[in-house]
N, C-alpha and C. Protein backbone atom coordinates (compact mmCIF):
# COMPACT_ATOMS: atom_id res chain seq x y z
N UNK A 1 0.84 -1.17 0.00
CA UNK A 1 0.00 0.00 0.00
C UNK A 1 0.89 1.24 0.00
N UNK A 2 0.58 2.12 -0.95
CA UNK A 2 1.50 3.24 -1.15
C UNK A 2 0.80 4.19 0.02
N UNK A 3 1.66 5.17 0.40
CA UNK A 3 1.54 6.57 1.29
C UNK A 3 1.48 7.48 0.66
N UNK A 4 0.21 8.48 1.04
CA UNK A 4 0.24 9.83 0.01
C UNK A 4 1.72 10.92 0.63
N UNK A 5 1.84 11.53 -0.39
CA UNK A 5 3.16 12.21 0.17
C UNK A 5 2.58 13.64 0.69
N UNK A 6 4.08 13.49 1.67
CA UNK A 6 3.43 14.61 2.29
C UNK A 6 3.47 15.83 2.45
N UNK A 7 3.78 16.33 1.55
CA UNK A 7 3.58 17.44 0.76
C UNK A 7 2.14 18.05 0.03
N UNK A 8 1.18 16.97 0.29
CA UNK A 8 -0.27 17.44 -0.40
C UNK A 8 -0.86 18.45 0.72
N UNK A 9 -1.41 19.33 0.03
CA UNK A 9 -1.87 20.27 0.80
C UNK A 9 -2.72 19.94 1.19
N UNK A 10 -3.27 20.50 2.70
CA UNK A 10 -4.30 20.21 3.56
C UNK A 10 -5.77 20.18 2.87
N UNK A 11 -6.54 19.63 3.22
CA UNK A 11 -8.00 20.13 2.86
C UNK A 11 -8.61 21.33 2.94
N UNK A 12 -8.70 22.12 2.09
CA UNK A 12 -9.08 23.60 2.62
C UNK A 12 -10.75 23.64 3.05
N UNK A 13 -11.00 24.46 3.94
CA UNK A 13 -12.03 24.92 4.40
C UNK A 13 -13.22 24.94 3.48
N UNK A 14 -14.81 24.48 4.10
CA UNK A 14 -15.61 24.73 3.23
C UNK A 14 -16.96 24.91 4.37
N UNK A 15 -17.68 25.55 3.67
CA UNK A 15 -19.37 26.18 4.80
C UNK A 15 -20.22 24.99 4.40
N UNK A 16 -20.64 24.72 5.80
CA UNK A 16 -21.77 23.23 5.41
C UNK A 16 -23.07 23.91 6.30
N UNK A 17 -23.93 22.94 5.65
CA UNK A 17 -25.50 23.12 6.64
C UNK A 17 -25.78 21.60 6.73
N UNK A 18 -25.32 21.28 8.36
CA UNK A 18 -25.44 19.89 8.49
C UNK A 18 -26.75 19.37 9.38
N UNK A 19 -27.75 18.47 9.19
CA UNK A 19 -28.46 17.69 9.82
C UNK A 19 -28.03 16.73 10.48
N UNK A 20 -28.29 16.69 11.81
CA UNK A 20 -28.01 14.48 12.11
C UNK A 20 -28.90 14.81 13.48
N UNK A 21 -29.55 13.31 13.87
CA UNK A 21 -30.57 12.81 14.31
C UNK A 21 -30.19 12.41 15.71
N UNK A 22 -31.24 12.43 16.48
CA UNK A 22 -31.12 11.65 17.63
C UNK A 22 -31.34 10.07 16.80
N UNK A 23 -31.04 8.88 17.95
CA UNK A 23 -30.69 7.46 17.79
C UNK A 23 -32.90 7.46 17.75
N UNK A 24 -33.08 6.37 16.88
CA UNK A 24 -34.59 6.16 16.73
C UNK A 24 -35.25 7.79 16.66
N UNK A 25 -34.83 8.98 16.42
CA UNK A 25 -35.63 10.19 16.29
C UNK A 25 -36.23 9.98 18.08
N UNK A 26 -35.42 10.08 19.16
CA UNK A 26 -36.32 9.89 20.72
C UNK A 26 -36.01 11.17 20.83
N UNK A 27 -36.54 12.06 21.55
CA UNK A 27 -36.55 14.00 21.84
C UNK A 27 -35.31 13.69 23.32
N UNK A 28 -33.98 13.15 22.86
CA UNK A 28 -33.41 13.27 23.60
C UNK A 28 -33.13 14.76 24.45
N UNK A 29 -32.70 15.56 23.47
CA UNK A 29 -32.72 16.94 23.71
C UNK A 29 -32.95 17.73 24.40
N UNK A 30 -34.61 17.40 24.24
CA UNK A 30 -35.63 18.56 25.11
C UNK A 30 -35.07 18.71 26.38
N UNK A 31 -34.35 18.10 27.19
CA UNK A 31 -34.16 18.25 28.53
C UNK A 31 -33.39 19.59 28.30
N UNK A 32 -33.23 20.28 29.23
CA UNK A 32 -32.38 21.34 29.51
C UNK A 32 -30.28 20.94 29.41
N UNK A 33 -30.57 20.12 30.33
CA UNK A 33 -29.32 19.67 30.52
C UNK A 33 -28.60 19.05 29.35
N UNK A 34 -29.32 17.88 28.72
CA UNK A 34 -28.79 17.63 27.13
C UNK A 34 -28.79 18.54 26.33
N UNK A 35 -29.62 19.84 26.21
CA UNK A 35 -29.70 20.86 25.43
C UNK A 35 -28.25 21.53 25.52
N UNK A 36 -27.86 21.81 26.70
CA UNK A 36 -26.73 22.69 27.19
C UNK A 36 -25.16 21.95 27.15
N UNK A 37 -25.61 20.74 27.19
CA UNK A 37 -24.50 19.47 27.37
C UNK A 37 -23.81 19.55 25.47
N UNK A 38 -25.05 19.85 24.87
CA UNK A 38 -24.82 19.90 23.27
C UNK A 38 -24.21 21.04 22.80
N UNK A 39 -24.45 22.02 23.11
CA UNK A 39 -24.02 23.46 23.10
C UNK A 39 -22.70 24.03 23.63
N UNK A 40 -22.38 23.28 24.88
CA UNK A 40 -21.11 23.23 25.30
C UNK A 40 -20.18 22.55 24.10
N UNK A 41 -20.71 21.71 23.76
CA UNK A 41 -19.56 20.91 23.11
C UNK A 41 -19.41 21.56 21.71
N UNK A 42 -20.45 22.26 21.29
CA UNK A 42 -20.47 22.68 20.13
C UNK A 42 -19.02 23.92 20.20
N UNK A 43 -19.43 24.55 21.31
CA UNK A 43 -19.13 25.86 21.89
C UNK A 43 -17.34 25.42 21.68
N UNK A 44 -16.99 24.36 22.80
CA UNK A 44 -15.79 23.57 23.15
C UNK A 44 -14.56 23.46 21.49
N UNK A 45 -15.76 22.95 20.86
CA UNK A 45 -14.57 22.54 19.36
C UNK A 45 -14.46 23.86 18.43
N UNK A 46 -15.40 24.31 18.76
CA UNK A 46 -14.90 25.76 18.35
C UNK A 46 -14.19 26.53 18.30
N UNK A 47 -13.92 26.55 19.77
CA UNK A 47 -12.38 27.62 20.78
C UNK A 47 -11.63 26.34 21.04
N UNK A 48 -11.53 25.29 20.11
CA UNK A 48 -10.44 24.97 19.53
C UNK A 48 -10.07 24.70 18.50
N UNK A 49 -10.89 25.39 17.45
CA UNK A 49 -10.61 25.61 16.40
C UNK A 49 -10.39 24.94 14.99
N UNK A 50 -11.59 24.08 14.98
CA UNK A 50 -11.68 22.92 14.77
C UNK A 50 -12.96 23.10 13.69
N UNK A 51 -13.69 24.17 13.45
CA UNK A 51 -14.55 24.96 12.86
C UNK A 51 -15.16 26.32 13.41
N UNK A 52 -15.49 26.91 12.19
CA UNK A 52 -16.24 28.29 12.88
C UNK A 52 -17.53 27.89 12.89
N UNK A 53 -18.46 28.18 13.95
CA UNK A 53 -19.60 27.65 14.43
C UNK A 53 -20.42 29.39 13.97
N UNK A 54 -21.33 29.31 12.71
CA UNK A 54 -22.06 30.32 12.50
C UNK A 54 -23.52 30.48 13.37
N UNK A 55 -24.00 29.04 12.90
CA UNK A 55 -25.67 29.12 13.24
C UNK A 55 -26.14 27.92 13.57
N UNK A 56 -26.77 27.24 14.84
CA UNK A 56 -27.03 26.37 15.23
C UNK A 56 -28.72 26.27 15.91
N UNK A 57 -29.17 25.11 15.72
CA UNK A 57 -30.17 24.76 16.73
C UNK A 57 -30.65 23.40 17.29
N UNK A 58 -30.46 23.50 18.50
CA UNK A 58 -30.95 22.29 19.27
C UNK A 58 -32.35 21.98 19.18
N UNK A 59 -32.77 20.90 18.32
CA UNK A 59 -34.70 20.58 18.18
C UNK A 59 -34.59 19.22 19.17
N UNK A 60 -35.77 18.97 19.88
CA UNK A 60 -35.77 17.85 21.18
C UNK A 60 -35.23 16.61 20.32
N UNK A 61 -34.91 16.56 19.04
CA UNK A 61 -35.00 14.86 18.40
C UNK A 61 -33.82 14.95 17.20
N UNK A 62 -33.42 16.49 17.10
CA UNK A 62 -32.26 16.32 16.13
C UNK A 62 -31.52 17.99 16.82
N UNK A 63 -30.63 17.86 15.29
CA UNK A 63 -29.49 19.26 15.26
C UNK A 63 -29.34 19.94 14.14
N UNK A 64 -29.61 21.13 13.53
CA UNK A 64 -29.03 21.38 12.58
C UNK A 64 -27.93 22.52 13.05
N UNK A 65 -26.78 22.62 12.17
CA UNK A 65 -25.35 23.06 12.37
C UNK A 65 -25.09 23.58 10.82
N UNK A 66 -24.59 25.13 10.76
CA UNK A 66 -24.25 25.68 9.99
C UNK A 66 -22.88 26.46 10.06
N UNK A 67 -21.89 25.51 9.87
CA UNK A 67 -20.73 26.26 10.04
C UNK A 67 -19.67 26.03 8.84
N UNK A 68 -18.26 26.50 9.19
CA UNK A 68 -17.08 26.10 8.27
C UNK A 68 -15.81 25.62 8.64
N UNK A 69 -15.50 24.43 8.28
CA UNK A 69 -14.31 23.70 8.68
C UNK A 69 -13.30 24.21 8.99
N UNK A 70 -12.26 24.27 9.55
CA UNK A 70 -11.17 24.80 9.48
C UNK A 70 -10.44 23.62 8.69
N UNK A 71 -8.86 24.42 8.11
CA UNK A 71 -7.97 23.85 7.10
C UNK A 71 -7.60 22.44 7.35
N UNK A 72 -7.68 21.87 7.10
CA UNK A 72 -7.20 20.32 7.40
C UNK A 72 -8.08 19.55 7.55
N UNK A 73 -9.54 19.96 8.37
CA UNK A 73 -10.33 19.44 8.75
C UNK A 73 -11.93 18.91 7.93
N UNK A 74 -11.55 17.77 7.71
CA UNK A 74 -12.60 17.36 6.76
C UNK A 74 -14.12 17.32 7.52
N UNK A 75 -15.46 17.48 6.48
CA UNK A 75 -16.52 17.18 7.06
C UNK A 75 -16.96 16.23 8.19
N UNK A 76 -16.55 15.40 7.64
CA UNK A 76 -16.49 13.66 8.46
C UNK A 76 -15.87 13.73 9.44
N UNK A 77 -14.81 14.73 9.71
CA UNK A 77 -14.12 14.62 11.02
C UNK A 77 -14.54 15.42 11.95
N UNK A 78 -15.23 16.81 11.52
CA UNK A 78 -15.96 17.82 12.47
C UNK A 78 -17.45 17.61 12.88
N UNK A 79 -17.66 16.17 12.24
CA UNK A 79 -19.09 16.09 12.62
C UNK A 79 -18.67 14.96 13.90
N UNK A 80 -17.79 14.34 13.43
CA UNK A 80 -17.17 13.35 14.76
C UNK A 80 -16.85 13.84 15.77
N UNK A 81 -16.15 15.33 15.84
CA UNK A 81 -15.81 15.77 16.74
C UNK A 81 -17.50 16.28 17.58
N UNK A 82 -18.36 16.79 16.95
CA UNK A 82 -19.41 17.34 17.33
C UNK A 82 -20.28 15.73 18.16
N UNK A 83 -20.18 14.83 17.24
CA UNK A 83 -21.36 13.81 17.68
C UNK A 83 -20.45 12.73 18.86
N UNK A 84 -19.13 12.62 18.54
CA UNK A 84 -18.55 11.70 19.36
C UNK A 84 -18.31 12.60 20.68
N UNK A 85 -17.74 13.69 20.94
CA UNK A 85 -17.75 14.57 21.58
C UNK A 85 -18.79 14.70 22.60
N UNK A 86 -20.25 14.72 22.17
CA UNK A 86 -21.18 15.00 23.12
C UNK A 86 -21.13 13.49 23.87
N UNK A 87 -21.42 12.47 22.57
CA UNK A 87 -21.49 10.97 23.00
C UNK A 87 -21.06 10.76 24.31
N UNK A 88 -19.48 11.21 24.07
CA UNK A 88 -18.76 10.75 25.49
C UNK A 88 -18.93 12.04 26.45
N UNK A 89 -19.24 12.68 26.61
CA UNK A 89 -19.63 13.67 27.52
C UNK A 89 -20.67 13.24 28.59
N UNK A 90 -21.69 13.05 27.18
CA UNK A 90 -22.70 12.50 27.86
C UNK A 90 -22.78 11.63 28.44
N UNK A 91 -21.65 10.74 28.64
CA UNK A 91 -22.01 9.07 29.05
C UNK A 91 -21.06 9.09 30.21
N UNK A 92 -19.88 10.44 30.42
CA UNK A 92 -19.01 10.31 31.70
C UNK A 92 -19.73 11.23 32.81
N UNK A 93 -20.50 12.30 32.11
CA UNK A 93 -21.07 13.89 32.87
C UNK A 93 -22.42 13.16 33.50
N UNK A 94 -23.44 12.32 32.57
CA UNK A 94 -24.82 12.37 32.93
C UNK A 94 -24.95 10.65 33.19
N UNK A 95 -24.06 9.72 32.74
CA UNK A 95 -24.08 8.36 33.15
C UNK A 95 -24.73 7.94 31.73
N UNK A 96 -24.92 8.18 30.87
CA UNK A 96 -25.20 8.13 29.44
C UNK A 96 -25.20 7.18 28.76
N UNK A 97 -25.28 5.97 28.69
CA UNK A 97 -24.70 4.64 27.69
C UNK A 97 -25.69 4.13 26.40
N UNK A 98 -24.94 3.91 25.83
CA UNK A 98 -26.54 3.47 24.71
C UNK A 98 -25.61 4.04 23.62
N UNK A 99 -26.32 4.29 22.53
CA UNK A 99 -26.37 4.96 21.04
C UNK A 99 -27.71 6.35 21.40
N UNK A 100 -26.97 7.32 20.79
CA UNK A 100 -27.65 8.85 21.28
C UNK A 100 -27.49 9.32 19.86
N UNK A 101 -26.46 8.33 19.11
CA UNK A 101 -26.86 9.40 17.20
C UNK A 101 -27.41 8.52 16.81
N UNK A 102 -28.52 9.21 15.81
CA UNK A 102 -28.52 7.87 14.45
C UNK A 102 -27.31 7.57 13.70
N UNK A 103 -26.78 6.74 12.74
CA UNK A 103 -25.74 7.09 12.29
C UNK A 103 -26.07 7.65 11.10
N UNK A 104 -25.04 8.53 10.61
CA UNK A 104 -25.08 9.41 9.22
C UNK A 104 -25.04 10.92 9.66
N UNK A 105 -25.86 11.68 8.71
CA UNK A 105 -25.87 12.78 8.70
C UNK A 105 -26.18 13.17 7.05
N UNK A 106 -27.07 14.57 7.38
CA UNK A 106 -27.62 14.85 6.00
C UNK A 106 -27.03 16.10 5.75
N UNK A 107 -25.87 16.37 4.71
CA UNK A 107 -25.29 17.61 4.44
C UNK A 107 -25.38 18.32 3.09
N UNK A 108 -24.97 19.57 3.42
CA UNK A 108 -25.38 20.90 2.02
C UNK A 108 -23.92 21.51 1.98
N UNK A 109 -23.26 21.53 0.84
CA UNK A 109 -22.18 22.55 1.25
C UNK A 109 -23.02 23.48 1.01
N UNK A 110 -22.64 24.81 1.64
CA UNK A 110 -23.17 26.36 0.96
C UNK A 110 -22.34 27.01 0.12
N UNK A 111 -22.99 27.53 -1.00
CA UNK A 111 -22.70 28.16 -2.41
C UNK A 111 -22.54 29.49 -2.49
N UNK A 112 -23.04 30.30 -1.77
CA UNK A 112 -23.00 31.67 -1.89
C UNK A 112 -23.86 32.46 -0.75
N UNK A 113 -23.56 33.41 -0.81
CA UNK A 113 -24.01 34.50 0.38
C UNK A 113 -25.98 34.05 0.69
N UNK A 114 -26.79 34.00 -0.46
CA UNK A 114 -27.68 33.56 -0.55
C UNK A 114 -28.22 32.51 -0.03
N UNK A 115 -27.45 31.83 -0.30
CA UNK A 115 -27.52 30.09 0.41
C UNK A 115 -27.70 30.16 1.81
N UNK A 116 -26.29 31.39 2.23
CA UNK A 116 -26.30 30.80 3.41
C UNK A 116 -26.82 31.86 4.69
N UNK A 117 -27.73 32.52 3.88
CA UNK A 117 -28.92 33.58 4.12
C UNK A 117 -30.04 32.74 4.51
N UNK A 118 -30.53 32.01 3.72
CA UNK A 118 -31.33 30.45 3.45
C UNK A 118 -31.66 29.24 4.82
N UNK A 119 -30.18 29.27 4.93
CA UNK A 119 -30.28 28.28 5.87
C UNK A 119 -30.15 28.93 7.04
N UNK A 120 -29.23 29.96 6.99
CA UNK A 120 -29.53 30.59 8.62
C UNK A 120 -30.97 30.57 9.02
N UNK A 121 -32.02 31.29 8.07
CA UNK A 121 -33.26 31.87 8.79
C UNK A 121 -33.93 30.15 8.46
N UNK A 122 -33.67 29.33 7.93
CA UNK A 122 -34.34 27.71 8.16
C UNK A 122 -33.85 27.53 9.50
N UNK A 123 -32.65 27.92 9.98
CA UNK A 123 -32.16 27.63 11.40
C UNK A 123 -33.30 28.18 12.64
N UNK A 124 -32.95 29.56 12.31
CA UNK A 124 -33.70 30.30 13.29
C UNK A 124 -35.12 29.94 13.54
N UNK A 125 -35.68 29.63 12.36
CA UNK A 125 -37.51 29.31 12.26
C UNK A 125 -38.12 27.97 12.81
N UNK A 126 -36.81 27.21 12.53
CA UNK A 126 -37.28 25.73 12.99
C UNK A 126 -37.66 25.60 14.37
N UNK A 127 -37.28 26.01 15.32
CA UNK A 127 -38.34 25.85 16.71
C UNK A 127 -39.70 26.94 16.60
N UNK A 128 -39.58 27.94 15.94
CA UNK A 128 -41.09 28.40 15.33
C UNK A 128 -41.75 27.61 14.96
N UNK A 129 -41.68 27.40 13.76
CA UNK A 129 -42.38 26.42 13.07
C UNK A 129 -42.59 24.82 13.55
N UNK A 130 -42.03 24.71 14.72
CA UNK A 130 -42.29 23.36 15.07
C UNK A 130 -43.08 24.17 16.45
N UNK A 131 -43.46 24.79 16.80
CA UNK A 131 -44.68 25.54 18.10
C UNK A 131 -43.30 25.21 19.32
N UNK A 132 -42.03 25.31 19.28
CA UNK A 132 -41.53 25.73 20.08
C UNK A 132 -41.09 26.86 21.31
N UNK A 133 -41.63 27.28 20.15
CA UNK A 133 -41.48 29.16 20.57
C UNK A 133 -42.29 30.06 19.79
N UNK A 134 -42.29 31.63 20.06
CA UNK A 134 -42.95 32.24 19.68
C UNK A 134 -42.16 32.81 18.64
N UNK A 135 -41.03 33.11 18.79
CA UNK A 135 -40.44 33.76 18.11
C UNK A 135 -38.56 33.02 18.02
N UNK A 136 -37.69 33.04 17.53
CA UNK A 136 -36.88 32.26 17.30
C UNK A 136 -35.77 32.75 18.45
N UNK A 137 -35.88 34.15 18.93
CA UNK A 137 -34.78 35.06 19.92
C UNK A 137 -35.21 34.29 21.17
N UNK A 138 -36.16 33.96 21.34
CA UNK A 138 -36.62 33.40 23.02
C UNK A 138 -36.49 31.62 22.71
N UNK A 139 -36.09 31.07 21.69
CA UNK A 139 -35.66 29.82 22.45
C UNK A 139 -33.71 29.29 22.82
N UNK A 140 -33.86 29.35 23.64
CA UNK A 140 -32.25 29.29 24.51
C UNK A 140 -31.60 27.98 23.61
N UNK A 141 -31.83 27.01 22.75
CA UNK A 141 -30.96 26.37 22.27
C UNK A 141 -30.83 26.30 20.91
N UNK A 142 -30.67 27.99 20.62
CA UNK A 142 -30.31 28.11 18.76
C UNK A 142 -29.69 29.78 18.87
N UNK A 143 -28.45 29.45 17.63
CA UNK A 143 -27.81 30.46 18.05
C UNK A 143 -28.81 31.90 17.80
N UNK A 144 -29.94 32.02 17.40
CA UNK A 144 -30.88 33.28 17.39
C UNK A 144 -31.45 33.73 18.80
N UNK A 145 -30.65 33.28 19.98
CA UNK A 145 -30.66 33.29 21.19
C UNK A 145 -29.84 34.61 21.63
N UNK A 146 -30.40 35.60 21.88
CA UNK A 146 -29.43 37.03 22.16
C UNK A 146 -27.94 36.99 22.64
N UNK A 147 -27.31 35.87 22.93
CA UNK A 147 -26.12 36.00 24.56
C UNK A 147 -25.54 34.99 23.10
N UNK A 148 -25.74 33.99 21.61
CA UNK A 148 -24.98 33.41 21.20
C UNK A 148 -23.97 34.52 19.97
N UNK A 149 -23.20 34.61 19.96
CA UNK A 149 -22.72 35.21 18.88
C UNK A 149 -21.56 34.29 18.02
N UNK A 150 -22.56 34.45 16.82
CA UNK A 150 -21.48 33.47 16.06
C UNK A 150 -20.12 34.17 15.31
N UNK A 151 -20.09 32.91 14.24
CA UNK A 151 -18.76 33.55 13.70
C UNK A 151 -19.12 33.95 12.16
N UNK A 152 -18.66 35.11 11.78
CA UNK A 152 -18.77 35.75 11.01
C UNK A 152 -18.70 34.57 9.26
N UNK A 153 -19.22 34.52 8.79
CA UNK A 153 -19.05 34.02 7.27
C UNK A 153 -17.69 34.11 6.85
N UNK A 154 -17.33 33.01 6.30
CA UNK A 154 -16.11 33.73 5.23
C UNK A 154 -16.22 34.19 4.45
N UNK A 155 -15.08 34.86 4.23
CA UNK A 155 -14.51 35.63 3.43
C UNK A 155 -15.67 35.73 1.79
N UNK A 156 -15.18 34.39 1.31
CA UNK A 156 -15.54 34.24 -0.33
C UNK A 156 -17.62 34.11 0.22
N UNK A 157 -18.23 34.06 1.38
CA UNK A 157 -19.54 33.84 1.43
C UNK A 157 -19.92 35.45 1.56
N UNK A 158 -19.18 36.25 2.13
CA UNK A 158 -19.77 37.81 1.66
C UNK A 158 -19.92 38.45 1.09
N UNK A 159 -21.06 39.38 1.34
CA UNK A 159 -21.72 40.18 0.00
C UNK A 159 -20.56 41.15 -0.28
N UNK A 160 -19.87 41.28 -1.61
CA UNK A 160 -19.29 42.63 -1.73
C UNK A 160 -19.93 43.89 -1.76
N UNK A 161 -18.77 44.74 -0.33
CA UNK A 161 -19.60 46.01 -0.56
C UNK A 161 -19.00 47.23 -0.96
């Protein structure tokens, strides 16, 4: 088996809008504590830099996640960090054992400023539109939560002004 050499340049960065599931769709979530347990960790791989975390929301039975990789860091590996991450959190912090993902995940890269205009406000609306809330600023586990501030778009996703 040959070795790629190593000289190939890293994987460069790209903006995703990712889905993935609780294990059987169960509203693991809804609790407060899993809500916050998820958010931490989101929060955690972040400020280490591991992706920029734009726009997020915790729904009682899934996640959607709108962010951008950092250099090296492939899709597949920042969703591991996000899902394996809580996994074991959850299973040393709250006594946790079982399967808590479905496996997979349903992803979008984003294309342009538009796109990812798109999926932010699909972010924000989804506990609306599911009678979570009244409005998307008053539910505490999506970044349209006043106290979350994300991270700015890149570069090539902004509008020129």
């Amino acid at each position: 088996m040959s070795k790629p050499p190593r000289d190939r340049a890293p994987f460069a960065s790209s903006t995703y809008f990712v889905t993935t599931n609780a294990f059987a769709s169960q509203p693991i979530f809804q609790s407060e504590r899993m809500a916050n347990l998820l958010i931490e960790t989101l929060l955690d791989y972040r400020s280490q830099g591991k992706y920029l975390l734009h726009e997020f929301v915790i729904m009682p039975n899934h996640l959607h996640v709108l962010f951008t990789t950092a250099t090296g860091v492939t899709l597949e590996r920042a969703i591991q960090f996000i899902k394996g991450g809580f996994s074991h959190r959850a299973g040393k912090r709250l006594g946790m054992h079982g399967e808590i993902w479905q496996r997979g995940y349903v992803d979008h890269r984003i294309r342009d400023v538009n796109d990812f205009a798109q999926h932010k406000q699909y972010i924000h609306q989804n506990p609306v539109k599911a009678n979570l809330a009244e409005t998307a600023e008053i539910y505490a586990f999506s970044s349209a939560f006043p106290s979350f501030n994300g991270d700015d778009p890149p570069q090539g996703l902004k509008p020129v002004s």
